[in-house]
N, C-alpha and C. Protein backbone atom coordinates (compact mmCIF):
# COMPACT_ATOMS: atom_id res chain seq x y z
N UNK A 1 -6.73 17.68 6.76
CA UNK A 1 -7.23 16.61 5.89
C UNK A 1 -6.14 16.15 4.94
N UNK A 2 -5.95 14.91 4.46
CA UNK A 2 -5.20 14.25 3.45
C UNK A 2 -6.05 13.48 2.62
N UNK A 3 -5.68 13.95 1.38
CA UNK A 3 -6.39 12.79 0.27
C UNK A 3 -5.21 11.95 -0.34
N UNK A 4 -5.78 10.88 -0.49
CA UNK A 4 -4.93 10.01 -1.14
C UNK A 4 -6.03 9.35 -2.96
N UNK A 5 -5.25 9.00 -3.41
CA UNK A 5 -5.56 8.28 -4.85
C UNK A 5 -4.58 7.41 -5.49
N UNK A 6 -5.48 6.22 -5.45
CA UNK A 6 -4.24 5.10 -5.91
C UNK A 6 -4.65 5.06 -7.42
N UNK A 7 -3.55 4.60 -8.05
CA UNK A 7 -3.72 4.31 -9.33
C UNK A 7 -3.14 3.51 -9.67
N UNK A 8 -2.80 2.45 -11.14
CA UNK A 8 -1.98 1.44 -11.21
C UNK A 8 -2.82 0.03 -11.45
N UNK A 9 -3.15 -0.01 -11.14
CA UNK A 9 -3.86 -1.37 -10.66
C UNK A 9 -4.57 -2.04 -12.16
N UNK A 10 -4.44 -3.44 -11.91
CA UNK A 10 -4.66 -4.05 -13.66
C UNK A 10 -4.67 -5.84 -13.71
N UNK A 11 -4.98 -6.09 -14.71
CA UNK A 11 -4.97 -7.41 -14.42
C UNK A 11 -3.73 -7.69 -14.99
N UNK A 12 -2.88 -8.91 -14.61
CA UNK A 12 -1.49 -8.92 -15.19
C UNK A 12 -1.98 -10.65 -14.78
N UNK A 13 -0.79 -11.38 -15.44
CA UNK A 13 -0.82 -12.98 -15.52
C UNK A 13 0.04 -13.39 -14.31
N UNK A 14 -0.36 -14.33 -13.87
CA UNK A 14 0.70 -15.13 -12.41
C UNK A 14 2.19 -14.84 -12.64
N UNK A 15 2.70 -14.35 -11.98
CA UNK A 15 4.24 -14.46 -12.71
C UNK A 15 4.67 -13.25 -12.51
N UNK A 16 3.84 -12.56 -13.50
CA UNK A 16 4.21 -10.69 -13.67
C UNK A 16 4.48 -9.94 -13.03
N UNK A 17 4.50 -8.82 -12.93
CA UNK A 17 4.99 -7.20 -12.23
C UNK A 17 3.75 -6.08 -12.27
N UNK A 18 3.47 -5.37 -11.44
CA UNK A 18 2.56 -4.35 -11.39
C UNK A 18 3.06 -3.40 -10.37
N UNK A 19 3.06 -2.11 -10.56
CA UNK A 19 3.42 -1.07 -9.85
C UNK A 19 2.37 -0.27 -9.20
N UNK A 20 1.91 -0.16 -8.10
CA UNK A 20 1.18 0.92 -8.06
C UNK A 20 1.54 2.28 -7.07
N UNK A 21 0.58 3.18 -7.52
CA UNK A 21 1.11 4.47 -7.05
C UNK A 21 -0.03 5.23 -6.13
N UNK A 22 0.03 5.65 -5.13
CA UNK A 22 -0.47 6.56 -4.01
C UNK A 22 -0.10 7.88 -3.91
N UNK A 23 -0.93 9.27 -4.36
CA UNK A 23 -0.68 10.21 -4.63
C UNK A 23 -1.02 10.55 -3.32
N UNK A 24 0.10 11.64 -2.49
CA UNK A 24 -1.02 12.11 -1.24
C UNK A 24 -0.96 13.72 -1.85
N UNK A 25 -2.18 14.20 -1.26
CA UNK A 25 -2.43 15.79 -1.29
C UNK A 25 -2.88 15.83 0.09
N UNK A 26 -2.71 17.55 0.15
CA UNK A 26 -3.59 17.94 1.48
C UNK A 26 -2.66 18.16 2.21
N UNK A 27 -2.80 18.01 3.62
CA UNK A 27 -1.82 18.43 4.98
C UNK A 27 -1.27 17.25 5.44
N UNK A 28 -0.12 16.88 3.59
CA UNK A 28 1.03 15.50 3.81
C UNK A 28 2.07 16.25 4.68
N UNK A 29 2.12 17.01 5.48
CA UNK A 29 3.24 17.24 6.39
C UNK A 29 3.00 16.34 7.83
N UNK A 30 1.81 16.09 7.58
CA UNK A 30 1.94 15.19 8.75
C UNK A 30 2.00 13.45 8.84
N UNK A 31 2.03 13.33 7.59
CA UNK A 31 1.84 11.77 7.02
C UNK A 31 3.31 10.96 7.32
N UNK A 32 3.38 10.35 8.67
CA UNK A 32 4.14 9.94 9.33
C UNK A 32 4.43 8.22 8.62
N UNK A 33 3.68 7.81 8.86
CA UNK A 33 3.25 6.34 8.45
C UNK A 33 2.34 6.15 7.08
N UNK A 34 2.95 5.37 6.49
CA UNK A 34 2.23 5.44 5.28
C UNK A 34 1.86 3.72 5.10
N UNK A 35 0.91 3.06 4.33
CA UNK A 35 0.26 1.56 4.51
C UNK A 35 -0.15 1.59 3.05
N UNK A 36 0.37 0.14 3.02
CA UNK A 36 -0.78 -0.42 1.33
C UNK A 36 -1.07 -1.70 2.22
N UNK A 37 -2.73 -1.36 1.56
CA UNK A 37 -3.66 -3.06 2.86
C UNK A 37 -4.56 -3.63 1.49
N UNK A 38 -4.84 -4.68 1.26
CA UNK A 38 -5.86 -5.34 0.28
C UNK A 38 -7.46 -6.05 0.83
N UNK A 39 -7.74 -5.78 -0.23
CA UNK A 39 -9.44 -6.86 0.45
C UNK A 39 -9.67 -7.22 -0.63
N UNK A 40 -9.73 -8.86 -0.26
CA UNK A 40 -9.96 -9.49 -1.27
C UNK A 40 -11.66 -10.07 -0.97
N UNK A 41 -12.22 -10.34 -2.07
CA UNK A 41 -13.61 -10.44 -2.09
C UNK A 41 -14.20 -11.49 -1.31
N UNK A 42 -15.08 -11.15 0.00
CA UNK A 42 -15.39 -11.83 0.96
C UNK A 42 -14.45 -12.04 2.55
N UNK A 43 -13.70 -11.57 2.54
CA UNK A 43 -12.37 -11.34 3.47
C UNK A 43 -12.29 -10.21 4.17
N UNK A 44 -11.44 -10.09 5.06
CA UNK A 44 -11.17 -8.72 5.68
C UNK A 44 -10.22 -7.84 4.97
N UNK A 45 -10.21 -6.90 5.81
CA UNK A 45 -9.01 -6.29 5.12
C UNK A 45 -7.70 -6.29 5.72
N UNK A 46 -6.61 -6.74 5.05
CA UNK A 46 -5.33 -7.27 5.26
C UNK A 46 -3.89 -5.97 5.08
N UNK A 47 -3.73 -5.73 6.20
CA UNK A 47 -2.33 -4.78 5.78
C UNK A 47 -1.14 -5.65 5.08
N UNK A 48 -0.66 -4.98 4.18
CA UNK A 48 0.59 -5.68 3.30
C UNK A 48 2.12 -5.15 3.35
N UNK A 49 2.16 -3.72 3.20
CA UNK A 49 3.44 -3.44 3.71
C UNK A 49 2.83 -1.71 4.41
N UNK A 50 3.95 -1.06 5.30
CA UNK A 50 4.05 -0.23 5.93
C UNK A 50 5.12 0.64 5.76
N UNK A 51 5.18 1.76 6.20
CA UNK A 51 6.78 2.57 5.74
C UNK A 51 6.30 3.78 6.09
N UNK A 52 7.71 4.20 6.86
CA UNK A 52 7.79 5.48 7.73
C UNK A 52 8.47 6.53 6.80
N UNK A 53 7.90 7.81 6.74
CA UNK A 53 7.86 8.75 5.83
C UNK A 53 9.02 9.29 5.95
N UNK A 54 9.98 9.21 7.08
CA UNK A 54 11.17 10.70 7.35
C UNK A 54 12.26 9.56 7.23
N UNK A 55 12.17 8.20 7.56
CA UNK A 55 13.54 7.42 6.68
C UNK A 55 13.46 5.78 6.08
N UNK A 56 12.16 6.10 5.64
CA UNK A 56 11.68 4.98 4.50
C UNK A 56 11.74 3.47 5.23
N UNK A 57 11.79 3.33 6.32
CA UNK A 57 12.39 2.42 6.94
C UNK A 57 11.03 1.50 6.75
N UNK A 58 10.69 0.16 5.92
CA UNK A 58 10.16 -0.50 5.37
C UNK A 58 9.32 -1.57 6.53
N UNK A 59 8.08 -2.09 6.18
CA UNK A 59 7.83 -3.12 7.31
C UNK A 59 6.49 -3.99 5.65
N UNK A 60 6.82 -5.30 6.17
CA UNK A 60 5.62 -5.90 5.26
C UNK A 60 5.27 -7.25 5.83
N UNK A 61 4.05 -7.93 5.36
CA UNK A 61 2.93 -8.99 5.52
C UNK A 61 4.28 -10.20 5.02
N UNK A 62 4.30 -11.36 5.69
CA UNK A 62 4.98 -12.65 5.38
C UNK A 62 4.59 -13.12 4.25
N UNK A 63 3.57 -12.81 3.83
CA UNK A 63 2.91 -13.67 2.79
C UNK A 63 3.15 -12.43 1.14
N UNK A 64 4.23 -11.60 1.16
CA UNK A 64 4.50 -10.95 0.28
C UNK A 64 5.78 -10.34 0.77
N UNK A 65 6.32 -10.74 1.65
CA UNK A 65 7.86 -10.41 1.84
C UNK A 65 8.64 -11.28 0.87
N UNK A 66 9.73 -10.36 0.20
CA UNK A 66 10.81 -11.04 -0.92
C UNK A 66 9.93 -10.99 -2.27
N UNK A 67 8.52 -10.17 -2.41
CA UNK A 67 8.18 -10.19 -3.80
C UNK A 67 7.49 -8.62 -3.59
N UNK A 68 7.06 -8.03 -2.81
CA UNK A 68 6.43 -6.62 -2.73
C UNK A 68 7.10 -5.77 -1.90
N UNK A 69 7.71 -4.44 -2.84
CA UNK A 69 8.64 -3.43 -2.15
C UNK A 69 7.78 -2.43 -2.34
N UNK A 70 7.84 -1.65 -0.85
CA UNK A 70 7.07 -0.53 -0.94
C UNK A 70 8.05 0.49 -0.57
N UNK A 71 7.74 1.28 -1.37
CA UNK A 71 8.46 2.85 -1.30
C UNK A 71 7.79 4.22 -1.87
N UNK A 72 9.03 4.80 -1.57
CA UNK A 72 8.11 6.53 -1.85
C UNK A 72 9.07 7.50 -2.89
N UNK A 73 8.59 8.66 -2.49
CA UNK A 73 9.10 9.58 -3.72
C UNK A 73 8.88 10.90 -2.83
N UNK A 74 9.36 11.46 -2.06
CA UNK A 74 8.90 12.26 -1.15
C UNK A 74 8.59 13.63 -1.99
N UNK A 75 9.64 14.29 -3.24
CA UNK A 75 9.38 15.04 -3.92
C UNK A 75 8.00 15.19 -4.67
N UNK A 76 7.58 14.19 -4.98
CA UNK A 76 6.33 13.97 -5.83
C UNK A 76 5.56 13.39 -4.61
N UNK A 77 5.67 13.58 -3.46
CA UNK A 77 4.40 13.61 -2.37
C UNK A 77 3.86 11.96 -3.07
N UNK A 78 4.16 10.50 -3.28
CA UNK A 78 3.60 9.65 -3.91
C UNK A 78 4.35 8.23 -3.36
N UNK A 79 3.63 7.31 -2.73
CA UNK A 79 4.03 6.09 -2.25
C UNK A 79 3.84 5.27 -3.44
N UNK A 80 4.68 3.67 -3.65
CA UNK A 80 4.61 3.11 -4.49
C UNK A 80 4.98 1.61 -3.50
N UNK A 81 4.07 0.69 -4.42
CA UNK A 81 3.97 -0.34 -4.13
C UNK A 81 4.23 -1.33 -5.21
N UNK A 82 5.81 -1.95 -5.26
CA UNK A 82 6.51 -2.81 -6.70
C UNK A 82 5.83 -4.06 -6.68
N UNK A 83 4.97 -4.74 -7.17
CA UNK A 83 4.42 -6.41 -6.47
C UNK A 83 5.44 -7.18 -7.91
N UNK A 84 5.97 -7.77 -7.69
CA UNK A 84 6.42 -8.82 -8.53
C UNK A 84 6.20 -10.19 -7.95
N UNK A 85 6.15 -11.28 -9.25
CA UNK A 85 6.03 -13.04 -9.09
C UNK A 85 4.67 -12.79 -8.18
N UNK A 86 3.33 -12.07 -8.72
CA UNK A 86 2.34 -11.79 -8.75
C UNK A 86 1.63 -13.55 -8.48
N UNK A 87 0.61 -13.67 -7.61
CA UNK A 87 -0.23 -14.94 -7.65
C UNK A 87 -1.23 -14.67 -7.70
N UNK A 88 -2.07 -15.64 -7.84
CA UNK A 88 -3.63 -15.37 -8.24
C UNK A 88 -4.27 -15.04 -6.70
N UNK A 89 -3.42 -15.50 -5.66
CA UNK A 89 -4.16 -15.07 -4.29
C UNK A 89 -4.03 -13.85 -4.19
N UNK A 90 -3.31 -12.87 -4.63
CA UNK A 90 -2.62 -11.50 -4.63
C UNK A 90 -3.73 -10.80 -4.81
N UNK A 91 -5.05 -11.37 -5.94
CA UNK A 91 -6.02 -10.90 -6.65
C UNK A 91 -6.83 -10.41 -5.46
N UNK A 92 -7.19 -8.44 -5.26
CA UNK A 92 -7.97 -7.88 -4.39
C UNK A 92 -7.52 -6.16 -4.52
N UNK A 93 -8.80 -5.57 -3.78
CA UNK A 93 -8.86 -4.10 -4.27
C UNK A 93 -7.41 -3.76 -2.96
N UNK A 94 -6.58 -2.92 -3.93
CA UNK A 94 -5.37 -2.32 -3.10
C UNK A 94 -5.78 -0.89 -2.64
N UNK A 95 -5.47 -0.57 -1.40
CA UNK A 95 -5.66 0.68 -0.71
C UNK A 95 -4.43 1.43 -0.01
N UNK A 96 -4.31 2.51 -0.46
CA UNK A 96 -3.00 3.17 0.38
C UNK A 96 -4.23 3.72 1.99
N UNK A 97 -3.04 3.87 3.03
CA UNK A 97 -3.62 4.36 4.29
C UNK A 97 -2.44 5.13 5.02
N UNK A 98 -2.83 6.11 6.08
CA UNK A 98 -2.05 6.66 6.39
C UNK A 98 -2.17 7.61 7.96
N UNK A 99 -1.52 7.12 8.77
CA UNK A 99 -1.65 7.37 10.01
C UNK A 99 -0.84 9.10 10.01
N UNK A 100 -1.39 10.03 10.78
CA UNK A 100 -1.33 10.97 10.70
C UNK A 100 -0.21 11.23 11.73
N UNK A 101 0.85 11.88 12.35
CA UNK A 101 1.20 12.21 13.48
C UNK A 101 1.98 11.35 13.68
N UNK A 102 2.58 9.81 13.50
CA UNK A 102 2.78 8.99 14.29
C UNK A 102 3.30 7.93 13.37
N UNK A 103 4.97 8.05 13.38
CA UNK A 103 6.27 6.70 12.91
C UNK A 103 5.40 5.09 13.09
N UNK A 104 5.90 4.66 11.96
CA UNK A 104 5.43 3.38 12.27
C UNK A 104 6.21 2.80 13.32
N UNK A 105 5.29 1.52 14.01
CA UNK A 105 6.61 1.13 15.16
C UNK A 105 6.47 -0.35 15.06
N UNK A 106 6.57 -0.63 13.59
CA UNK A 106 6.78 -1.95 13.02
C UNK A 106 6.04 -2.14 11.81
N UNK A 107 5.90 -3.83 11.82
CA UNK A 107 4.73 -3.89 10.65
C UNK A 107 3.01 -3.49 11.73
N UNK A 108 2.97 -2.68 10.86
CA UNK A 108 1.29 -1.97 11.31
C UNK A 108 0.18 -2.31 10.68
N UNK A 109 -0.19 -3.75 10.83
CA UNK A 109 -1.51 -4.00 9.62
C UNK A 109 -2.77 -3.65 10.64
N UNK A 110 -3.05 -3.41 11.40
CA UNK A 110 -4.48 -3.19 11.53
C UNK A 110 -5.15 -1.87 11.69
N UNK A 111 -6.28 -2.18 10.64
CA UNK A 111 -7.14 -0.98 9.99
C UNK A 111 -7.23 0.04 10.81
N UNK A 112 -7.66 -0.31 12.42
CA UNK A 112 -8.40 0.66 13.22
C UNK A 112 -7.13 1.95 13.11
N UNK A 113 -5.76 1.44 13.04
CA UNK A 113 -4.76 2.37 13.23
C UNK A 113 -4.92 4.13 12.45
N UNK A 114 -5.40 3.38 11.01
CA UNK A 114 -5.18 4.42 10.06
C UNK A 114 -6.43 5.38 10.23
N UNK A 115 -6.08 6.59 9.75
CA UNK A 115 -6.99 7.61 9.58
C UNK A 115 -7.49 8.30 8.33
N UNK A 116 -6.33 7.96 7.37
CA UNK A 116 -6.78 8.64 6.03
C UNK A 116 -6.74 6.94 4.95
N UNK A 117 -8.01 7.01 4.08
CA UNK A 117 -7.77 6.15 3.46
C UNK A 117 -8.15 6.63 1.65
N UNK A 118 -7.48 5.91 0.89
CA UNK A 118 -7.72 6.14 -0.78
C UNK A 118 -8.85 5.06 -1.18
N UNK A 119 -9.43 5.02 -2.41
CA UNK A 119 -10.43 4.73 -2.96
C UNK A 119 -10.45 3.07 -3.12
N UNK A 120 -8.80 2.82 -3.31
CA UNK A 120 -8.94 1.61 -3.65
C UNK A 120 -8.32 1.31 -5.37
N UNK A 121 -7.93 0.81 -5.93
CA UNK A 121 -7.44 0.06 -7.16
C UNK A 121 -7.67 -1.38 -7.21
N UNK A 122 -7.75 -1.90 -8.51
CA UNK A 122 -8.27 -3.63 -8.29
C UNK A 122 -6.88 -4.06 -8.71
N UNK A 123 -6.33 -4.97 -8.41
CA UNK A 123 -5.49 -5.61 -9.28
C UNK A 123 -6.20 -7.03 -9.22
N UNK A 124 -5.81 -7.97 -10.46
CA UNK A 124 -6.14 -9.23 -10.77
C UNK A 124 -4.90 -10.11 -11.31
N UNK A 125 -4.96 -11.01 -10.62
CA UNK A 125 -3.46 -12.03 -11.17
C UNK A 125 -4.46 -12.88 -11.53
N UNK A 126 -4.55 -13.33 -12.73
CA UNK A 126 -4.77 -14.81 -13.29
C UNK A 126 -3.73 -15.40 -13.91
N UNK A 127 -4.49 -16.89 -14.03
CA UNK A 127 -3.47 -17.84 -13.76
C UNK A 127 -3.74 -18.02 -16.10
């Protein structure tokens, strides 16, 4: 089993910066692939960026490439997701996810993939 818990998440103004953070616990020795995906209210749920645990090697959504860097901290077992020049479309609950066993083998947005998921964080960009 892996637990995850996001935290971070806040309302910030169009423009701004927000960091958030994905704690994993549990049996992270196998947490190959790691995912931050959003759902915004009434919508599906959207993978945003992706990243492979053993050499950080990065994958993300077009519609937040050149403003959202996702990375990790392998010591502190904790993924992080940098969003800067924040928009009001950005506004939706953020979720870390995480495929067990298995390198990402690109950008990986769809849900069915993942196996472990966190609670969720809201962020809000207003304008």
């Amino acid at each position: 089993q892996v637990q995850l818990m996001e935290t971070g998440g806040g309302s910030v103004q169009a423009g701004g910066s927000l960091r958030l953070s994905c704690a994993v616990s549990g049996k992270s020795s196998g947490t190959a692939c790691m995912a931050w995906f959003r759902q915004a209210p009434g919508k599906e749920r959207e993978g945003v960026a992706n990243l492979n645990r053993y050499d950080s090697r990065q994958y993300s959504a077009a519609s937040v490439k050149g403003r959202f860097i996702i990375s990790q901290d392998n010591a502190k077992n904790t993924l992080y997701l940098e969003m800067n020049s924040l928009k009001t479309e950005d506004t939706a609950v953020y979720y870390c996810a995480v495929v067990p066993g298995v390198i990402c083998p690109g950008f990986l947005p769809g849900v069915a993939a993942y196996k472990y998921w966190g609670q969720g964080t809201q962020v809000t960009g207003s304008s």
